[in-house]
Every structure is written in C-alpha cells, then in structure tokens.
C-alpha atoms as a PDB file:
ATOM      1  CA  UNK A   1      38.688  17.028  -0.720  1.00  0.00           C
ATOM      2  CA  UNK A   2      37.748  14.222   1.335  1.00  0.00           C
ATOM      3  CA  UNK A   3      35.906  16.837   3.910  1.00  0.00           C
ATOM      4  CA  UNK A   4      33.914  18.085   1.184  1.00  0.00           C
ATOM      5  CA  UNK A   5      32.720  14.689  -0.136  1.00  0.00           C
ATOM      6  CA  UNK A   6      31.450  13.851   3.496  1.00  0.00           C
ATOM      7  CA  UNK A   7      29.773  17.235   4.001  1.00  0.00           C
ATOM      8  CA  UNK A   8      28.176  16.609   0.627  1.00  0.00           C
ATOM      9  CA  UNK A   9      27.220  12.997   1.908  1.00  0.00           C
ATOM     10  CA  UNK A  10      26.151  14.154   5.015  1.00  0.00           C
ATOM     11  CA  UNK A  11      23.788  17.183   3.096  1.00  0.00           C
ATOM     12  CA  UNK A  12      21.790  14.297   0.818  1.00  0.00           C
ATOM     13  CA  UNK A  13      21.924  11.802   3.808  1.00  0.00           C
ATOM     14  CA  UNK A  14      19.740  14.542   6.046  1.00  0.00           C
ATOM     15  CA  UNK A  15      17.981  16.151   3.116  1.00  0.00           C
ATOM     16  CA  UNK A  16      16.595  12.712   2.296  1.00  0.00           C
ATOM     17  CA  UNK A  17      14.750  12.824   5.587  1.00  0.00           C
ATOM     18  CA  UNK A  18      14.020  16.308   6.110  1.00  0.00           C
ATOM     19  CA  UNK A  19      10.283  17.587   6.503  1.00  0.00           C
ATOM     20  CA  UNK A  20       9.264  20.811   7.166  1.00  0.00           C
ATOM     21  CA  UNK A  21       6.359  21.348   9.264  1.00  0.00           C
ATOM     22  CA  UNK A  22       4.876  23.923  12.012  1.00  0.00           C
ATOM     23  CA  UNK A  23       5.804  23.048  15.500  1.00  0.00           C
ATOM     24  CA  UNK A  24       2.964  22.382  17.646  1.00  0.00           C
ATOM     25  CA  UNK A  25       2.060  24.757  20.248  1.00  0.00           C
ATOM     26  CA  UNK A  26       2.074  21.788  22.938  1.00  0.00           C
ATOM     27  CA  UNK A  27       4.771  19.496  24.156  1.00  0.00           C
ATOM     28  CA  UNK A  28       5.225  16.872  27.027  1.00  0.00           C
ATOM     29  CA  UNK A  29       7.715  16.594  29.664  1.00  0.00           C
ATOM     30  CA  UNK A  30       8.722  13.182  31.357  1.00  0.00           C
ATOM     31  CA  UNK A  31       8.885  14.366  34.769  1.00  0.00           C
ATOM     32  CA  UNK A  32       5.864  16.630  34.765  1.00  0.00           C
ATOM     33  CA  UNK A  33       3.333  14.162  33.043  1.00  0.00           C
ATOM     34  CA  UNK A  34       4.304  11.772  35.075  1.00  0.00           C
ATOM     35  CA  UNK A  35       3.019  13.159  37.821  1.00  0.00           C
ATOM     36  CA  UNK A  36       0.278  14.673  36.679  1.00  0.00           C
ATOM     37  CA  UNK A  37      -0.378  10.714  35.277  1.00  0.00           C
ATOM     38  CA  UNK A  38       0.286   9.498  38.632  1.00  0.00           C
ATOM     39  CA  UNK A  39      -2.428  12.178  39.928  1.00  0.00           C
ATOM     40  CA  UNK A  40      -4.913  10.993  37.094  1.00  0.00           C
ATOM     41  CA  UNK A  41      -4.810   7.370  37.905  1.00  0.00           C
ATOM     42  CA  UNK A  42      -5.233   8.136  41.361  1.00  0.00           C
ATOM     43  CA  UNK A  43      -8.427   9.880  40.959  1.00  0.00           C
ATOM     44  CA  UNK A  44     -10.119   7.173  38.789  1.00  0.00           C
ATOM     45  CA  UNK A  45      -9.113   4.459  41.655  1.00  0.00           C
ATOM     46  CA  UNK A  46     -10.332   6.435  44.794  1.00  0.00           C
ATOM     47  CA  UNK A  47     -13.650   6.496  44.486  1.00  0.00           C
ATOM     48  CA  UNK A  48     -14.057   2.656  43.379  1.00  0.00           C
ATOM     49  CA  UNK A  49     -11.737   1.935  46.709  1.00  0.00           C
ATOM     50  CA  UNK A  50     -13.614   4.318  48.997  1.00  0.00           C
ATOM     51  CA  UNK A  51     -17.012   4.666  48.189  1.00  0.00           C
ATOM     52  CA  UNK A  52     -19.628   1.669  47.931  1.00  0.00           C
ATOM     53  CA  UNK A  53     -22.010   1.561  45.485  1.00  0.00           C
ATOM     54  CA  UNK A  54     -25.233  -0.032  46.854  1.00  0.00           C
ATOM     55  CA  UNK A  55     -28.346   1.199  44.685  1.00  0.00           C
ATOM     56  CA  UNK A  56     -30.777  -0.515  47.437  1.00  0.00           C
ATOM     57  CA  UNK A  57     -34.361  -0.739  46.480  1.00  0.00           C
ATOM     58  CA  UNK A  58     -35.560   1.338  43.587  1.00  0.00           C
ATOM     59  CA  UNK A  59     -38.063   4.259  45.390  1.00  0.00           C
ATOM     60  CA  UNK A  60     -41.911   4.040  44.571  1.00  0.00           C
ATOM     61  CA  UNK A  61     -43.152   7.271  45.989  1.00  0.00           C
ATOM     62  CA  UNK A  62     -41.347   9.945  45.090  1.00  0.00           C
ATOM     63  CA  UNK A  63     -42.564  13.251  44.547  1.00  0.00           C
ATOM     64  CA  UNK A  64     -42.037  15.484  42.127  1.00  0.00           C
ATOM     65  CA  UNK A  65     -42.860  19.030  44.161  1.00  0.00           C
ATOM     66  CA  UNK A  66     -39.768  17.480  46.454  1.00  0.00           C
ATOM     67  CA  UNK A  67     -37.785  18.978  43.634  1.00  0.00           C
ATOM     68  CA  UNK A  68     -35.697  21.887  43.924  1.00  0.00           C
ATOM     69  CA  UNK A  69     -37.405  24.702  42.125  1.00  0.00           C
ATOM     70  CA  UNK A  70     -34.866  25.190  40.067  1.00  0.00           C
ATOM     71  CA  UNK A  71     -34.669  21.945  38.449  1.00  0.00           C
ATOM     72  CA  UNK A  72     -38.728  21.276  39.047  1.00  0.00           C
ATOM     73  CA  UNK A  73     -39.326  23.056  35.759  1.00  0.00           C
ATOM     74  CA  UNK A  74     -37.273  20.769  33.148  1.00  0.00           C
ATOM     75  CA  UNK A  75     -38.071  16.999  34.177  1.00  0.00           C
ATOM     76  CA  UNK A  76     -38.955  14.573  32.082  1.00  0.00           C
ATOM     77  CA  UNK A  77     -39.778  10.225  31.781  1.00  0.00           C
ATOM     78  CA  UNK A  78     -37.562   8.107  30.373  1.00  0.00           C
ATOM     79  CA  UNK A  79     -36.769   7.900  26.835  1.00  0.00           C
ATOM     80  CA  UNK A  80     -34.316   5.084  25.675  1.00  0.00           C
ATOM     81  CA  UNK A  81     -34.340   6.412  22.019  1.00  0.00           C
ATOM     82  CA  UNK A  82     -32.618  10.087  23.230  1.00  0.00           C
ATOM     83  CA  UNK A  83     -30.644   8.583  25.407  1.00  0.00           C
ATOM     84  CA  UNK A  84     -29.271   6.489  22.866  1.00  0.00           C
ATOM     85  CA  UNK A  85     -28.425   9.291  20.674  1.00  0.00           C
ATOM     86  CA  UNK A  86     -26.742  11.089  23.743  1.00  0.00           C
ATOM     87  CA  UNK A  87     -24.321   8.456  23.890  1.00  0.00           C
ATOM     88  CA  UNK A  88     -23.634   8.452  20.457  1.00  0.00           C
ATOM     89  CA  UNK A  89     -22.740  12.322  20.438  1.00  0.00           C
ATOM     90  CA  UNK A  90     -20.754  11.698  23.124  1.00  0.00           C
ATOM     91  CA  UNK A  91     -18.372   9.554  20.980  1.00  0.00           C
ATOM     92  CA  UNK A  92     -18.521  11.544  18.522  1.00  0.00           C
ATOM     93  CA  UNK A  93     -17.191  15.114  20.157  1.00  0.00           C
ATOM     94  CA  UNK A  94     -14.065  12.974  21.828  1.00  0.00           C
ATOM     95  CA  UNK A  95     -12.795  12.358  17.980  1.00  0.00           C
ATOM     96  CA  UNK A  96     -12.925  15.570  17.257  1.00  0.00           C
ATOM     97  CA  UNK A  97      -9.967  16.203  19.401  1.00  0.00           C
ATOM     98  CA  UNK A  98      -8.118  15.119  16.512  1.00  0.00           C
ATOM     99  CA  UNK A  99      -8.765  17.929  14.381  1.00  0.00           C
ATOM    100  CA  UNK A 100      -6.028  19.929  15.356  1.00  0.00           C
ATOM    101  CA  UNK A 101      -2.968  17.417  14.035  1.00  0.00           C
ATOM    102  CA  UNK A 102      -5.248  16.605  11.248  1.00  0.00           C
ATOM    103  CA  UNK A 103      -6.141  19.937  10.204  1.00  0.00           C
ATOM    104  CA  UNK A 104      -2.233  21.250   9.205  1.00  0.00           C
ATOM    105  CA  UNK A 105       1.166  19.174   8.634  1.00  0.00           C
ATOM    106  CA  UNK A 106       1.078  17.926  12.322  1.00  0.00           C
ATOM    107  CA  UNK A 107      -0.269  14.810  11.125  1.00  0.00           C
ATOM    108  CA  UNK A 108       3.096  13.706  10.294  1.00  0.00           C
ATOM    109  CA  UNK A 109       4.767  15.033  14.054  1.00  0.00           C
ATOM    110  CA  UNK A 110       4.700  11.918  16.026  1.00  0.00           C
ATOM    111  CA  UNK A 111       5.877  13.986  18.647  1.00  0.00           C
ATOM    112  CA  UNK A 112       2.594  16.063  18.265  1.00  0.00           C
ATOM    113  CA  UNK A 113       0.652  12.871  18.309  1.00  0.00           C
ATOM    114  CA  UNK A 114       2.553  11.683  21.577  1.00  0.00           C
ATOM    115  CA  UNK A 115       1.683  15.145  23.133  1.00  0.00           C
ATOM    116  CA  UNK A 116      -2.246  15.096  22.464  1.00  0.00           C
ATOM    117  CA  UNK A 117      -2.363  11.345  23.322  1.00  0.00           C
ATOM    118  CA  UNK A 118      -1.207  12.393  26.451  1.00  0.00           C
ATOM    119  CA  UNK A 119      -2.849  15.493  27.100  1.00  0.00           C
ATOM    120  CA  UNK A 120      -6.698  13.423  25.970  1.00  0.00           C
ATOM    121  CA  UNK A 121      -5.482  10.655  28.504  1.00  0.00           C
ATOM    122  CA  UNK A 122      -4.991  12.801  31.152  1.00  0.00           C
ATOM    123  CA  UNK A 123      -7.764  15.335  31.027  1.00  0.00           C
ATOM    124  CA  UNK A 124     -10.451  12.295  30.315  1.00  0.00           C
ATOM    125  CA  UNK A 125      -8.736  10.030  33.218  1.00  0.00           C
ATOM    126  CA  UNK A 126      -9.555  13.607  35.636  1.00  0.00           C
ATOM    127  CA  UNK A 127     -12.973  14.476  34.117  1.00  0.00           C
ATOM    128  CA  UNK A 128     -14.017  10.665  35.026  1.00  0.00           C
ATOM    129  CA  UNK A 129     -12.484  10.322  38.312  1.00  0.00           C
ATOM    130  CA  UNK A 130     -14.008  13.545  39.647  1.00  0.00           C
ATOM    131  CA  UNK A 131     -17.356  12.533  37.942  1.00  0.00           C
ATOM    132  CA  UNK A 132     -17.563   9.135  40.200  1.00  0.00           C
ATOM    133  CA  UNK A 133     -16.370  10.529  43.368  1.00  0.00           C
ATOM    134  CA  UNK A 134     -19.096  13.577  43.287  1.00  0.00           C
ATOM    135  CA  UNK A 135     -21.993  10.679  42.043  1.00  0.00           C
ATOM    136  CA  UNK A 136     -20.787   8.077  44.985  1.00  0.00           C
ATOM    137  CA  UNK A 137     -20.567  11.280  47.157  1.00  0.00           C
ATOM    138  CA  UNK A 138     -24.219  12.455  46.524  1.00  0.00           C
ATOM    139  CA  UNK A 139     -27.487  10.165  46.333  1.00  0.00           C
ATOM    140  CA  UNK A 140     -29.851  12.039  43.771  1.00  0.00           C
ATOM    141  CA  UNK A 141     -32.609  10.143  42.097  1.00  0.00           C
ATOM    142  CA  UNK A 142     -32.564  10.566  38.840  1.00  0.00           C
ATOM    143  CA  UNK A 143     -35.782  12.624  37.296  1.00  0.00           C
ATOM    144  CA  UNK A 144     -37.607   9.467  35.143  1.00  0.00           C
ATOM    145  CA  UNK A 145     -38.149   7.872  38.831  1.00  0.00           C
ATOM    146  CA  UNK A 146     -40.642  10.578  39.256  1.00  0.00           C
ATOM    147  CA  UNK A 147     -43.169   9.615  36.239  1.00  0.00           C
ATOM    148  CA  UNK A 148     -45.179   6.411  35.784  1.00  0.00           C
ATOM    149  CA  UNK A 149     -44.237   3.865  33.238  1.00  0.00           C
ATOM    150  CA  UNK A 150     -40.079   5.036  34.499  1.00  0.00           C
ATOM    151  CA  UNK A 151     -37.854   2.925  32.238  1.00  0.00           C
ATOM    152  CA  UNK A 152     -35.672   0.153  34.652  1.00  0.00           C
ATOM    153  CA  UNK A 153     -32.046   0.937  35.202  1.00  0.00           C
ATOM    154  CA  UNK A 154     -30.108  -0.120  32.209  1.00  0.00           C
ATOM    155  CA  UNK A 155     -26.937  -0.206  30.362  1.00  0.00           C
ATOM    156  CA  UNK A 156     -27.566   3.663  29.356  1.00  0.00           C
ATOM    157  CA  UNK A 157     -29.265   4.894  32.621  1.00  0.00           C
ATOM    158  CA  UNK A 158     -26.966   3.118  34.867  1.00  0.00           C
ATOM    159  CA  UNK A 159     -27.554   3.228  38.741  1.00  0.00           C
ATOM    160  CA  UNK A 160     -30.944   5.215  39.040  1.00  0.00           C
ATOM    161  CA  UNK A 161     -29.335   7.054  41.941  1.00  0.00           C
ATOM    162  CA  UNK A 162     -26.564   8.539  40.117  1.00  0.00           C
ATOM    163  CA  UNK A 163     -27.978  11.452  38.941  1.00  0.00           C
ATOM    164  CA  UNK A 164     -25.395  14.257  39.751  1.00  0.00           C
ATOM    165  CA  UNK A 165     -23.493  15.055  37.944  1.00  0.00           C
ATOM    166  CA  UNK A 166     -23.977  14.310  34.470  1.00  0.00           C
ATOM    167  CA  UNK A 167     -20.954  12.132  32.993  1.00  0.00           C
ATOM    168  CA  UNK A 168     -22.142  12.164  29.679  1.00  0.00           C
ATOM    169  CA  UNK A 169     -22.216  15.969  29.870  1.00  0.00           C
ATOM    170  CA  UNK A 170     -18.800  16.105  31.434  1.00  0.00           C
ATOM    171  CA  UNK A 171     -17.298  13.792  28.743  1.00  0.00           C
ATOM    172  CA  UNK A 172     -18.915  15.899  26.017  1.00  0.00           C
ATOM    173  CA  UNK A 173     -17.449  19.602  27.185  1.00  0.00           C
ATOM    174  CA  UNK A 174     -13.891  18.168  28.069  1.00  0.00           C
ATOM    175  CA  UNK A 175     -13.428  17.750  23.973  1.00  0.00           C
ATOM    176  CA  UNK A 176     -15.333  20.501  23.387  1.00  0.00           C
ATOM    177  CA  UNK A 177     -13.042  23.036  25.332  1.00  0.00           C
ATOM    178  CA  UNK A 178      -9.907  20.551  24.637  1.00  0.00           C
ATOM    179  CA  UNK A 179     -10.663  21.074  21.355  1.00  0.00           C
ATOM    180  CA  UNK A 180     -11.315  24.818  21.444  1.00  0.00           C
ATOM    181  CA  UNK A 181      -7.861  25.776  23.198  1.00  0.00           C
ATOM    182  CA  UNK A 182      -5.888  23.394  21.074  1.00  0.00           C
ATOM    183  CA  UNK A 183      -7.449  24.673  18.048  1.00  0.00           C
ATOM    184  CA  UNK A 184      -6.991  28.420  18.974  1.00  0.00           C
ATOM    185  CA  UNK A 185      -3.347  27.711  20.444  1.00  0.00           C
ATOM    186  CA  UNK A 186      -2.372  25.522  16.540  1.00  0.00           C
ATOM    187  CA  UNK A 187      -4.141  28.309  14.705  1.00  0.00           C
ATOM    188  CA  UNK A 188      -4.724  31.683  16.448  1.00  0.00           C
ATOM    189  CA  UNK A 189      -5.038  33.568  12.654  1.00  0.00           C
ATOM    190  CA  UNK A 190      -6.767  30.992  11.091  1.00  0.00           C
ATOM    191  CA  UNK A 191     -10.510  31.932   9.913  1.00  0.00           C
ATOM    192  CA  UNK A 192     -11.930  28.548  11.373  1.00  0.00           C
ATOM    193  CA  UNK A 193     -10.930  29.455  14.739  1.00  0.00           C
ATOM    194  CA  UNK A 194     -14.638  31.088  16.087  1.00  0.00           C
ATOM    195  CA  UNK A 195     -16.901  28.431  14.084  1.00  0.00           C
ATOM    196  CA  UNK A 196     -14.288  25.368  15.696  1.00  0.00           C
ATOM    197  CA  UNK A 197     -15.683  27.192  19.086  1.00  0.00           C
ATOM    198  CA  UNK A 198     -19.235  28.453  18.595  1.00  0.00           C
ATOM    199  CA  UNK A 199     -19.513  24.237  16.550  1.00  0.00           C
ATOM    200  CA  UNK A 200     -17.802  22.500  19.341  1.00  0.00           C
ATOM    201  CA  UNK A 201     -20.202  24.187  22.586  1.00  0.00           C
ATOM    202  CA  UNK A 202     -22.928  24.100  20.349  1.00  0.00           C
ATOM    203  CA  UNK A 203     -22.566  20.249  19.500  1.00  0.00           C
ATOM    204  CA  UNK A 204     -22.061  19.868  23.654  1.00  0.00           C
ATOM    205  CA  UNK A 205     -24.900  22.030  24.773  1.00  0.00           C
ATOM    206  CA  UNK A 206     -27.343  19.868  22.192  1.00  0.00           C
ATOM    207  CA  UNK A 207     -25.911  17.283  23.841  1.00  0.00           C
ATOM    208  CA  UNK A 208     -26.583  18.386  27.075  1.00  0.00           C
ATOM    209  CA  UNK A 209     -30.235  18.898  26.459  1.00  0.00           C
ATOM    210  CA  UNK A 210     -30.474  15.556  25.675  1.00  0.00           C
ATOM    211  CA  UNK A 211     -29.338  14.377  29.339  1.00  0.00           C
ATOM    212  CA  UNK A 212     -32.596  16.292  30.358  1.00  0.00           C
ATOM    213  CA  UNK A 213     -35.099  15.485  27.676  1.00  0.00           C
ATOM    214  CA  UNK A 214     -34.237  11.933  28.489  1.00  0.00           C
ATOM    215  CA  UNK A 215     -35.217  11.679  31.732  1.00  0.00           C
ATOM    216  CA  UNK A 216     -31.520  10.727  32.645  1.00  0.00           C
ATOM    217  CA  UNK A 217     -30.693  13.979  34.347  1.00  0.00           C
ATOM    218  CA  UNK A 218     -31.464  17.277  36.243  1.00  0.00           C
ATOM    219  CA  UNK A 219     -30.562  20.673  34.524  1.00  0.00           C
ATOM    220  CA  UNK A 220     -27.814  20.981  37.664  1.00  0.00           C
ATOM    221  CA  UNK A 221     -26.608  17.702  36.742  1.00  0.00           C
ATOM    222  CA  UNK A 222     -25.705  19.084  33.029  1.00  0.00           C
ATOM    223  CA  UNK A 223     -24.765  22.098  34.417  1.00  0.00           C
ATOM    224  CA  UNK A 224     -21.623  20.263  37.065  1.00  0.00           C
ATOM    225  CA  UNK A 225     -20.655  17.672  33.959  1.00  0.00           C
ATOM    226  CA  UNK A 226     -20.309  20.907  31.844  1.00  0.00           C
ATOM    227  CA  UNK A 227     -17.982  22.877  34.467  1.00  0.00           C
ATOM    228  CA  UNK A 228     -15.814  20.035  35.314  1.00  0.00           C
ATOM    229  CA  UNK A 229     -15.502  18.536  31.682  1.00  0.00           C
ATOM    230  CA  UNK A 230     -14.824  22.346  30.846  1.00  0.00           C
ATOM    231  CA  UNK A 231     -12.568  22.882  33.662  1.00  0.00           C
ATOM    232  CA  UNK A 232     -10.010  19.733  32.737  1.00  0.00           C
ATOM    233  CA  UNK A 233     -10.611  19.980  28.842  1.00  0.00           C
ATOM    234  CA  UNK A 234      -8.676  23.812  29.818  1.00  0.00           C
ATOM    235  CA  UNK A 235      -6.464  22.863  32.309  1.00  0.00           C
ATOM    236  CA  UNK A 236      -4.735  20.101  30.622  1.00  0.00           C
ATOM    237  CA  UNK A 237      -3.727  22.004  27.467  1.00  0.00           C
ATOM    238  CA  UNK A 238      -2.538  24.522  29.134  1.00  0.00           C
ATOM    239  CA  UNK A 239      -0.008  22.965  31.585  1.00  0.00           C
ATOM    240  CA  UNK A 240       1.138  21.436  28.182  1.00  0.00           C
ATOM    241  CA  UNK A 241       1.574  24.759  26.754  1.00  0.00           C
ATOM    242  CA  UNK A 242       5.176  25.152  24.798  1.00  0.00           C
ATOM    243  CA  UNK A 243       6.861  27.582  27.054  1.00  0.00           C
ATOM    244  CA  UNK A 244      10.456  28.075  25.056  1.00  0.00           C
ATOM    245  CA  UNK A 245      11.341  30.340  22.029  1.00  0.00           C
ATOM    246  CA  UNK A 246      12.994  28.059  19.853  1.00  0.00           C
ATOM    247  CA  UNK A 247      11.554  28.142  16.426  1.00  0.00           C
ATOM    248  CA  UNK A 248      13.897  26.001  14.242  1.00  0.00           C
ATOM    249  CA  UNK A 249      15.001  22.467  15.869  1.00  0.00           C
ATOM    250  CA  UNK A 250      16.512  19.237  14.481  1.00  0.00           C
ATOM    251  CA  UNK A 251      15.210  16.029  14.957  1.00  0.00           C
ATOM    252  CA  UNK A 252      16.577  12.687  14.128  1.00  0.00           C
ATOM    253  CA  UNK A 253      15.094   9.849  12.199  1.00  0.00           C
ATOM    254  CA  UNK A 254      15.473   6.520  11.209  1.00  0.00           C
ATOM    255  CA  UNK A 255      16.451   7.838   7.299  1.00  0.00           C
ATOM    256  CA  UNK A 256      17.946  10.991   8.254  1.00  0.00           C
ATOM    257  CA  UNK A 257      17.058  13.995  10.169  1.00  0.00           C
ATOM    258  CA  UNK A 258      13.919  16.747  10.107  1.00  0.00           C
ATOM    259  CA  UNK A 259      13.955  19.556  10.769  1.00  0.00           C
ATOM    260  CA  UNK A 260      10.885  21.685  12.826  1.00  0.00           C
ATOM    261  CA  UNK A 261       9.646  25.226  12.431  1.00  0.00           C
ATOM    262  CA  UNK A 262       7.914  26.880  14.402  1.00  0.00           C
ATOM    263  CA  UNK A 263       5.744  29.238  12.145  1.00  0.00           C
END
C-alpha cells in the first residue's frame, strides 16, 4: 500500500513538470566545444597580436585602369547612405538565427538555447578572426579612393586599406547558411524549408551588392566574405550535429522532470 501511494506521488510529482517537445537536431559537448572555443578565441587574438595596423598616408593618385579586370567593371564612390543600410542588414540576418528555436516548441529547450548560443558564438568568433587576419595580411585600397570627392575613412568605412575581404559580407552569409542548415536539420519536411533558403541568400546577396554600390568594396572582396561566412555558418552546425539514436530522454527540473522526444 505504502509503495503504491509513493509511485502515485512520484507520477503527479513528474507529471507536474513534464513537457513534451521535439528534440533538437543539435547538441553540445563539454570537451569538444571547448576546444573548438579555445580554437575560436585564438583566431580573434592572433591577428591583433601579430599584425600591425598602420593605415599610413591616405593615396592621392591612384588609378583606376590599375584595377584587376575583373573587379574594374563594378567600382563605385562613396556613399554613406548605402553603407549605412549595409550595416543595418547586417544586424538584421544575425537575428534570424533564432528562427529555428522560435519557429517549433524549442523555445522552451534551454538546452536547445545553450546549443545555438554556442554554435552562433563559435562560428561568428571564426568568421571574424579569419576576416582580420586575411585584411591585416593583404593591403587593398578600397574602390571610393579611386573617384574624386572619396568620402574620409569613418566609423562605417573603417581603415581605407582594408578592402579584402568584405566583413560585412562575411557576417551576413555566416547566418544566412547557419540559418539554412539549422533550419533544414529542425525541419527537413516542413514546407518553409526552400523559401528559409532561397530568403536567407537572397537577403545576403542584396546585402552584398551593397558592399559594392557603396564604394566600400571590390566584387572579390564580397565574393571571400561570402565563402568564409558560408564556410563557418556550415561547419559549425554540423560538428554540432546530434549523432545518437535516442528518441525519448528524461530530463530533470526544478518542479519535476520532462521528458524529450525526438519526433
């Protein structure tokens, strides 16, 4: 009798706290992020540590048929207004990244939260670091120098001979693709899947253009940020990628217990 009346107390007890939700496809491990942390942090501090950045004097005859041929054909002056709205798409498309917990009952996983904190951390700590060391590596003039009336180096151009590769661009297709394999890996049947893609590199390829129709950047600037933002917005996700087969597991709480399946 008494057994019963504590498996009865134990049932309410756990059913008081028991959610059901769908398990997200992505997980972290202690040992693993840590190093892949450790790598992150490392790449962010190199390049300030190693490389000096000294801008010297701004140029005053440059040349526009110095150009490569390739980017020749898409340079443009200065325009603070574009660049402006660059920079706000940019902050934009790294919220998005969100819409995978917030779309389903994630939301309420802190676990899943946890995960895609770390995951964002990492792959924007990576996409950054390799930015800076390639722009401290390579001295490129960015194209506005090459037209009169060139806007001065500001808060939004930054060092005028910075120009590759394009960090904006880089910090725009990270989400994008982050965004795309998290959203695909949550919800492979779901009908949102293609227009989350096609909306997501269409929102960073606008953005993209605007790097060049500012003046800010080469087309082969655009073209690097977009690999490597691509490159780490995959690569993170998928070294995060739930690897085991259990589809039911138990979870405790501070009011009970719940209880995970993965549907």
């Amino acid at each position: 009798m008494k057994l019963r009346k504590k498996l009865i107390f134990s049932f309410f007890f756990f059913a008081a706290g028991i959610n059901l939700y769908p398990e997200s496809a992505f997980t972290y491990d202690k040992e693993k992020d840590i190093i892949i942390g450790f790598l992150s942090a490392s790449v962010v501090i190199f390049p300030y540590s190693v490389f000096r950045d000294e801008p010297g004097d701004m140029p005053t005859n440059l040349d526009r048929g110095d150009v490569n041929a390739f980017d020749r054909g898409l340079m443009f002056p200065g325009s603070g207004t574009i660049e402006t709205v660059s920079r706000i798409m940019m902050t934009t498309s790294n919220v998005l990244i969100l819409l995978p917990l917030l779309a389903g009952d994630m939301r309420r996983d802190f676990n899943a939260w946890l995960t895609y904190s770390i995951m964002y951390t990492q792959a924007f700590l990576l996409t950054h670091g390799t930015k800076v060391i390639l722009e401290r590596t390579i001295d490129r003039y960015k194209p506005y120098l090459y037209f009169e009336g060139r806007i001065p180096v500001n808060l939004w151009y930054g060092s005028f001979h910075r120009s590759f590769p394009s960090g904006t661009t880089a910090h725009t297709f990270m989400p994008a693709t982050f965004l795309s394999v998290t959203f695909s890996a949550e919800y492979p049947d779901s009908p949102w899947k293609i227009p989350v893609i096609a909306g997501s590199y269409t929102f960073a390829a606008a953005l993209a253009a605007t790097k060049i129709l500012s003046g800010a950047h080469f087309l082969s600037d655009v073209l690097a940020g977009a690999a490597i933002g691509s490159f780490y917005g995959w690569l993170i996700p998928t070294l995060h990628r739930r690897i085991n087969n259990e589809r039911i597991s138990f979870h405790f709480t501070g009011n009970g217990g719940m209880i995970s399946l993965k549907l």
